[in-house]
Protein backbone atom coordinates (compact mmCIF):
# COMPACT_ATOMS: atom_id res chain seq x y z
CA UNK A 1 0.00 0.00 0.00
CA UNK A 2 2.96 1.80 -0.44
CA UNK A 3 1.22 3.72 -2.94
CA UNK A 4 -1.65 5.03 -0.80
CA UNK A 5 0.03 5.81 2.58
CA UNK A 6 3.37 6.58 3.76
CA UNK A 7 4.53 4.20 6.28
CA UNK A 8 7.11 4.63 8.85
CA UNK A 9 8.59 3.18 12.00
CA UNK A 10 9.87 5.80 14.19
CA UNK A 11 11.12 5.86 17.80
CA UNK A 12 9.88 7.60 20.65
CA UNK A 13 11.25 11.14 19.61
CA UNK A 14 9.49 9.98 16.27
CA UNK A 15 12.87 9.42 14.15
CA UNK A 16 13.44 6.62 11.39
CA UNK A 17 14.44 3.60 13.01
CA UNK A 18 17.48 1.56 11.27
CA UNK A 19 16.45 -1.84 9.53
CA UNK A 20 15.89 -4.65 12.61
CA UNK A 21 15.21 -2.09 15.04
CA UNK A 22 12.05 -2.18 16.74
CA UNK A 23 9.47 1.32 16.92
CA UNK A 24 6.16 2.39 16.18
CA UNK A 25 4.09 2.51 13.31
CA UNK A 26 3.09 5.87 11.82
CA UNK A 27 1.15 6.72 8.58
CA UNK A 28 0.49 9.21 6.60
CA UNK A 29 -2.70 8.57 4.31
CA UNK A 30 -1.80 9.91 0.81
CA UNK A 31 -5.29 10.28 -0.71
CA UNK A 32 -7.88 11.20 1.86
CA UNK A 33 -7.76 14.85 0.76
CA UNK A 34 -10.71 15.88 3.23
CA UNK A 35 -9.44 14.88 6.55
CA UNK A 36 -6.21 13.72 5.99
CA UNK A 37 -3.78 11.45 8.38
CA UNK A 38 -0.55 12.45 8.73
CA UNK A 39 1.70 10.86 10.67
CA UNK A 40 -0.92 8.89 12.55
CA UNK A 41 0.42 6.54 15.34
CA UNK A 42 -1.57 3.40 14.95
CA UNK A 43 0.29 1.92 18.28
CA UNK A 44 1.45 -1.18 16.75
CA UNK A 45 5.19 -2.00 17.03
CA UNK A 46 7.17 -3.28 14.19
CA UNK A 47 10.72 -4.01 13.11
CA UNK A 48 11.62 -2.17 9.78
CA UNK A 49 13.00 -4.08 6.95
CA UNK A 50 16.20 -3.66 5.04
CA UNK A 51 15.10 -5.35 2.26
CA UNK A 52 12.61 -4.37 -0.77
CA UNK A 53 9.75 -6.13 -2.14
CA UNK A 54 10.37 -8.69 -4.96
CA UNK A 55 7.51 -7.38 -7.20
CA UNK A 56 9.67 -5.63 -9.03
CA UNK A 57 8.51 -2.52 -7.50
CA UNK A 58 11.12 -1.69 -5.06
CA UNK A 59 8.56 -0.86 -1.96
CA UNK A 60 10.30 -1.07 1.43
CA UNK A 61 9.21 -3.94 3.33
CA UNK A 62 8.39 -4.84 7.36
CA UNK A 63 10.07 -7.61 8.49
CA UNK A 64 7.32 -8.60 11.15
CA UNK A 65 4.97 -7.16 13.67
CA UNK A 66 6.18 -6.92 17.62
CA UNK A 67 2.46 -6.01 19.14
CA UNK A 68 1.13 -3.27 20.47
CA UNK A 69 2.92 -0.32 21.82
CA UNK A 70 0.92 -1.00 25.71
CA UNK A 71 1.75 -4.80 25.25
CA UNK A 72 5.64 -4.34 25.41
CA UNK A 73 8.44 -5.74 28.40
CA UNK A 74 11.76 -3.71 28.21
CA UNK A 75 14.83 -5.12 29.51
CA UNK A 76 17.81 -3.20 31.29
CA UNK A 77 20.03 -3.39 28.24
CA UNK A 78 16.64 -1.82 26.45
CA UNK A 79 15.59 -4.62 24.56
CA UNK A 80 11.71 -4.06 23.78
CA UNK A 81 9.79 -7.83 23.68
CA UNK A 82 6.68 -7.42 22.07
CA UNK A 83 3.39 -9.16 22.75
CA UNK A 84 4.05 -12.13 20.31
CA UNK A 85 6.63 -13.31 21.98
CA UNK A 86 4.66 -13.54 25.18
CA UNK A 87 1.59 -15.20 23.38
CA UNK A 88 4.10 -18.00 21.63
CA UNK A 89 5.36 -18.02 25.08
CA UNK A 90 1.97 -19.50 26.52
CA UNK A 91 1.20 -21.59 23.75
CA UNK A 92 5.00 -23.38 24.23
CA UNK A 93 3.70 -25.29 27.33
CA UNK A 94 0.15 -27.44 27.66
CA UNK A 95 -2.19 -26.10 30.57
CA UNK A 96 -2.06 -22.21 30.16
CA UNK A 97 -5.70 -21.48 30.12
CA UNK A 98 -5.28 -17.50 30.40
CA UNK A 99 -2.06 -15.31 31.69
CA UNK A 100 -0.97 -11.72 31.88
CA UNK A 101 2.27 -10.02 32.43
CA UNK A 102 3.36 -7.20 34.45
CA UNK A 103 6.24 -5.60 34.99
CA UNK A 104 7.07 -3.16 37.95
CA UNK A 105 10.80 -2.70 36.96
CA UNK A 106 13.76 -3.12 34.15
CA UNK A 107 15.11 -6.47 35.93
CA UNK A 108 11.99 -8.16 36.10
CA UNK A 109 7.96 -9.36 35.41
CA UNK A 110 5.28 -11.10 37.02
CA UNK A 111 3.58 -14.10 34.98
CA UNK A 112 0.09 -14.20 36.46
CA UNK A 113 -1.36 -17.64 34.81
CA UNK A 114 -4.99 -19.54 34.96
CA UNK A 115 -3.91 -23.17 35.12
CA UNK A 116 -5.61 -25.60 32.66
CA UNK A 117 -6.06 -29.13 33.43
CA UNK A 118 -2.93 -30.10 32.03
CA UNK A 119 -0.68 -27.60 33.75
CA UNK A 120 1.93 -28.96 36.04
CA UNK A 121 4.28 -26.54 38.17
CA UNK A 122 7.36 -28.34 36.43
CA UNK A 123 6.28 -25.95 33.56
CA UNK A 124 7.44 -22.84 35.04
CA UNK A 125 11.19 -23.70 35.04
CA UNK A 126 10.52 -24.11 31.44
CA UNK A 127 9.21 -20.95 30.80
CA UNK A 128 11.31 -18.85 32.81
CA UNK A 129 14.13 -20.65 30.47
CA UNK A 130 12.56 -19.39 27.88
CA UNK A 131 12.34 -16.25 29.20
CA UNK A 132 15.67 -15.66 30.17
CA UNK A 133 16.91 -16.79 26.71
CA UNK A 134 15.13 -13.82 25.61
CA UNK A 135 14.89 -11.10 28.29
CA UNK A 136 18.80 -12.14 29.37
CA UNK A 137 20.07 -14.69 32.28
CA UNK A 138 19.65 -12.15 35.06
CA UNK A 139 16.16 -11.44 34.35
CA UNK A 140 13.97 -12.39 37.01
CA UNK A 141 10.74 -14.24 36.16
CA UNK A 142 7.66 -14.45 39.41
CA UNK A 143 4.71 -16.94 38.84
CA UNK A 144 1.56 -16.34 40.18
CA UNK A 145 -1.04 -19.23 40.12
CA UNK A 146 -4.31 -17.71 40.22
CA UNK A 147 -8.19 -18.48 39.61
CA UNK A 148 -8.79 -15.07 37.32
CA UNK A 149 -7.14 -12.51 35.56
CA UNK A 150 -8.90 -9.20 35.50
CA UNK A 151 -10.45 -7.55 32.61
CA UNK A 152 -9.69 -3.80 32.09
CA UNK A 153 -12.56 -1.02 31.94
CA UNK A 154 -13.42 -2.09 28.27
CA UNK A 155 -13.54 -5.55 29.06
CA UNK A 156 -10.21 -6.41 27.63
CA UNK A 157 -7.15 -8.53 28.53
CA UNK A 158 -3.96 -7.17 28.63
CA UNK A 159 -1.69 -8.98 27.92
CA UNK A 160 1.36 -7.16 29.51
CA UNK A 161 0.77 -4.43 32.11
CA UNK A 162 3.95 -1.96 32.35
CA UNK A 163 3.88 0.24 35.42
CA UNK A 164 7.67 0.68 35.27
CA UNK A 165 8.47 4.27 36.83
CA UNK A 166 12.35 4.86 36.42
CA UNK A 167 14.17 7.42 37.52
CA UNK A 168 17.59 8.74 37.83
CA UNK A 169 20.23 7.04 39.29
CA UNK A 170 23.46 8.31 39.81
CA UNK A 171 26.60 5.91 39.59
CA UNK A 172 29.23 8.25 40.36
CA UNK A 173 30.83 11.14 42.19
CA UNK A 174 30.77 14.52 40.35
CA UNK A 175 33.93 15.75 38.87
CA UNK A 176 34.95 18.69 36.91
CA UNK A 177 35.98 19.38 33.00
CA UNK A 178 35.99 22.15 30.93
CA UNK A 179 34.03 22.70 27.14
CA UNK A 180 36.64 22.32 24.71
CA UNK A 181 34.19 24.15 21.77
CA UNK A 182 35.41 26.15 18.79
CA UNK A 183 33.11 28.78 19.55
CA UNK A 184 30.38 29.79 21.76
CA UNK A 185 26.92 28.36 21.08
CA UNK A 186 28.14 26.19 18.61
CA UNK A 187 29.88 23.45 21.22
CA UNK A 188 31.61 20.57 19.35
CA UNK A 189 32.57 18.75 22.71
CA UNK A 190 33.40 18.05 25.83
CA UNK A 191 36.84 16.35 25.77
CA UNK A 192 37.59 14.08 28.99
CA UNK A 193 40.34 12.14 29.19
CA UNK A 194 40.78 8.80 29.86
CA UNK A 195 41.92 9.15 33.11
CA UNK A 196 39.42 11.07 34.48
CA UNK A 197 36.38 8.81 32.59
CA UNK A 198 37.67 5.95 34.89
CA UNK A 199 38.28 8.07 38.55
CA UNK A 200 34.37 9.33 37.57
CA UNK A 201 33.26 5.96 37.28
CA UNK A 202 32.41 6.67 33.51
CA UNK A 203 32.80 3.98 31.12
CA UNK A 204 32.42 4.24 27.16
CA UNK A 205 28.86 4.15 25.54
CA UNK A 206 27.33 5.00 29.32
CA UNK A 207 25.18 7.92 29.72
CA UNK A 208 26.65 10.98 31.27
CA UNK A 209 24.79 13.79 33.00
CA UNK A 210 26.62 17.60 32.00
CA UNK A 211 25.93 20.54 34.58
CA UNK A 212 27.50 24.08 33.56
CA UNK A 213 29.27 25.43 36.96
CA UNK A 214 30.10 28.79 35.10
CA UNK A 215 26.39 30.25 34.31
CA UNK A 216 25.73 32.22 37.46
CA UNK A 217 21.93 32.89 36.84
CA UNK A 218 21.34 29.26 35.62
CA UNK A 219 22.16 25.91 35.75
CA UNK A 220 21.92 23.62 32.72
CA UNK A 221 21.74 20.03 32.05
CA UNK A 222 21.73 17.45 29.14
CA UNK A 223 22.34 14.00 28.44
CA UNK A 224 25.05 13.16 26.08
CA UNK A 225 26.90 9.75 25.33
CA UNK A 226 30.61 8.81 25.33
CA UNK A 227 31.65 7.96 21.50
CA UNK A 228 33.01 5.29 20.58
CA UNK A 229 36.97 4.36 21.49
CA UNK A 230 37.76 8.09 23.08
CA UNK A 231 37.39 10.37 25.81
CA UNK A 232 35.18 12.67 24.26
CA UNK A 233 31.40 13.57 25.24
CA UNK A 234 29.62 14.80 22.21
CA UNK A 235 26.79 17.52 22.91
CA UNK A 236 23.51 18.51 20.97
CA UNK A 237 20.48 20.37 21.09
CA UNK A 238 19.17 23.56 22.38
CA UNK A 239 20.56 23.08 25.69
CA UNK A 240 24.01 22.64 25.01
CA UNK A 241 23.77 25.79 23.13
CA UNK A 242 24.52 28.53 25.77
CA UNK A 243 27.74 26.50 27.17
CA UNK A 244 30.71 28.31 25.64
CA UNK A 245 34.61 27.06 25.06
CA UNK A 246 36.09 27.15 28.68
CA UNK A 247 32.82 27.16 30.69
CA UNK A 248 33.38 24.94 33.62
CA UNK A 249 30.90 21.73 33.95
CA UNK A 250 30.52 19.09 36.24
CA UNK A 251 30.06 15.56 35.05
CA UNK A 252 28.56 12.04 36.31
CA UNK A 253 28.02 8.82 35.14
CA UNK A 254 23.76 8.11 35.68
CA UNK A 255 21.56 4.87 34.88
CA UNK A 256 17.96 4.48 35.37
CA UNK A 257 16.39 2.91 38.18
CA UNK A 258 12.87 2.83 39.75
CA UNK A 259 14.32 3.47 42.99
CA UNK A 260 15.26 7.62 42.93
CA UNK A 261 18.28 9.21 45.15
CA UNK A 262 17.12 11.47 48.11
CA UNK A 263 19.31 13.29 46.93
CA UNK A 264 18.02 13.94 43.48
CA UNK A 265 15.06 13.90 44.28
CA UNK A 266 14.42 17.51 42.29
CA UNK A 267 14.98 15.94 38.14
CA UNK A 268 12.63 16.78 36.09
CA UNK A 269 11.73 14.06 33.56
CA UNK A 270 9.00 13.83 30.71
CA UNK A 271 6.26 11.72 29.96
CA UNK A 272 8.18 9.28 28.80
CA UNK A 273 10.54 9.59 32.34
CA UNK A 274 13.21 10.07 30.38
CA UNK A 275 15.82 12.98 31.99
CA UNK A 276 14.85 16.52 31.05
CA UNK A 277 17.05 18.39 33.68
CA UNK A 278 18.14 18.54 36.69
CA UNK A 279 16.85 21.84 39.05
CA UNK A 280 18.70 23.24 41.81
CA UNK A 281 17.31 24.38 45.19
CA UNK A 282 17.58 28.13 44.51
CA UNK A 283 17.98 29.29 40.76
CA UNK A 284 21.94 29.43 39.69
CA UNK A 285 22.80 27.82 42.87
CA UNK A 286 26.39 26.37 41.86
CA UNK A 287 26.88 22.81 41.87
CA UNK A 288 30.34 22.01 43.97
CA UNK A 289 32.30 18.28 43.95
């Protein structure tokens, strides 16, 4: 249907995903002139293709459909397992008459099951096998045996319930570095050496939180990643942009976690809980190791 709608799969910040990644489904309709669809999220998750189709046509392809966006487990390494899996995984034993997932947090679900005559409690070291294949061996898997699973308000089943609620945790002390930028508001990097990535606690890929010591009147924040094989921190978007070549930052390595620091108790995240920034006290309050 190429033809008739433009078809994407996008990420959360709704950007192309690369072939075998896993996003959401969002079309444009290309002929419904009087109340058109564009970009419409349709809340199914798919992985996009890299290959075309073999009509002759050249039309991108999707390699297969995850489930829906609600009816998705994340793992800590941020693995998304869709709702197929989870179905296939109830059909891969006898005596599963209904079950449900939920998941409270990254390392871990609940498998709420209705047993069927056949079902024997040998099955759940099977399926938590099974599980950990997929989710990874440190995943933790809890069975509950129950009579009934309840519906929702429209009288529906869902199949996975995600009340994850993450928030920031921070892995190490704060230490100082300086913007190494050509010029101001137009910051290339943040240059730390190795030395300092491993007294910080900072290793390569991991997320780093940036907080500008010099701006007297505000404090700034953004999350950046280490690239690959150096010391450097690249930085992007709009609030990188008022940190200027020799402004003095503090940085720290962060994960996310569902239990929050005291501490940081004050970070503003989005709907989404992912980090926005982090707010001082008192505005421009300065930020000390």
């Amino acid at each position: 249907f190429s033809d008739l709608y433009f078809v994407e799969v996008v990420d959360e910040d709704g950007e192309p995903v690369a072939p075998g990644e896993t996003g959401e489904l969002v079309i444009t309709d290309l002929t419904n002139f009087y109340m058109p669809f564009v970009r419409y999220r349709t809340g199914d998750l798919a992985v996009q293709s890299d290959r075309l189709c073999e009509c002759g046509r050249g039309l991108p392809l999707i390699e297969k459909i995850e489930g829906r966006r609600l009816d998705v487990v994340r793992t800590p390494s941020g693995q998304v397992v869709g709702g197929f899996f989870w179905t296939w995984l109830s059909r891969a034993v006898p005596g599963i008459a209904r079950f449900q997932i939920e998941q409270q947090r990254l390392d871990g679900i609940i498998f709420r099951l209705v047993p069927g005559p056949e079902w024997k409690d040998d099955y759940k070291g099977v399926l938590e096998e099974k599980i950990k294949d997929n989710c990874g061996k440190d995943f933790n898997v809890a069975f509950i045996i129950t009579d009934d699973i309840l519906l929702t308000a429209s009288g529906k089943v869902r199949i996975v319930m995600s009340n994850i609620n993450e928030r920031m945790l921070i892995k190490s002390k704060i230490h100082k570095a300086f913007i190494t930028g050509e010029s101001s508001g137009e910051v290339d990097c943040i240059r730390i050496d190795e030395e300092l990535m491993s007294l910080a606690g900072i290793s390569r890929f991991e997320k780093v939180l940036v907080v500008d010591m010099t701006n007297g009147e505000r404090v700034e924040t953004f999350a950046v990643e280490a690239e690959r094989n150096s010391g450097i921190i690249e930085t992007c978007g709009d609030a990188a942009r008022h940190i200027g070549k020799g402004d003095e930052v503090s940085i720290m390595a962060f994960a996310w976690s569902r239990n929050s620091s005291e501490e940081f108790k004050n970070i503003l995240v989005d709907r989404s809980n992912r980090f926005v920034r982090y707010l001082t006290d008192q505005p421009g309050k300065r930020i000390e190791e």
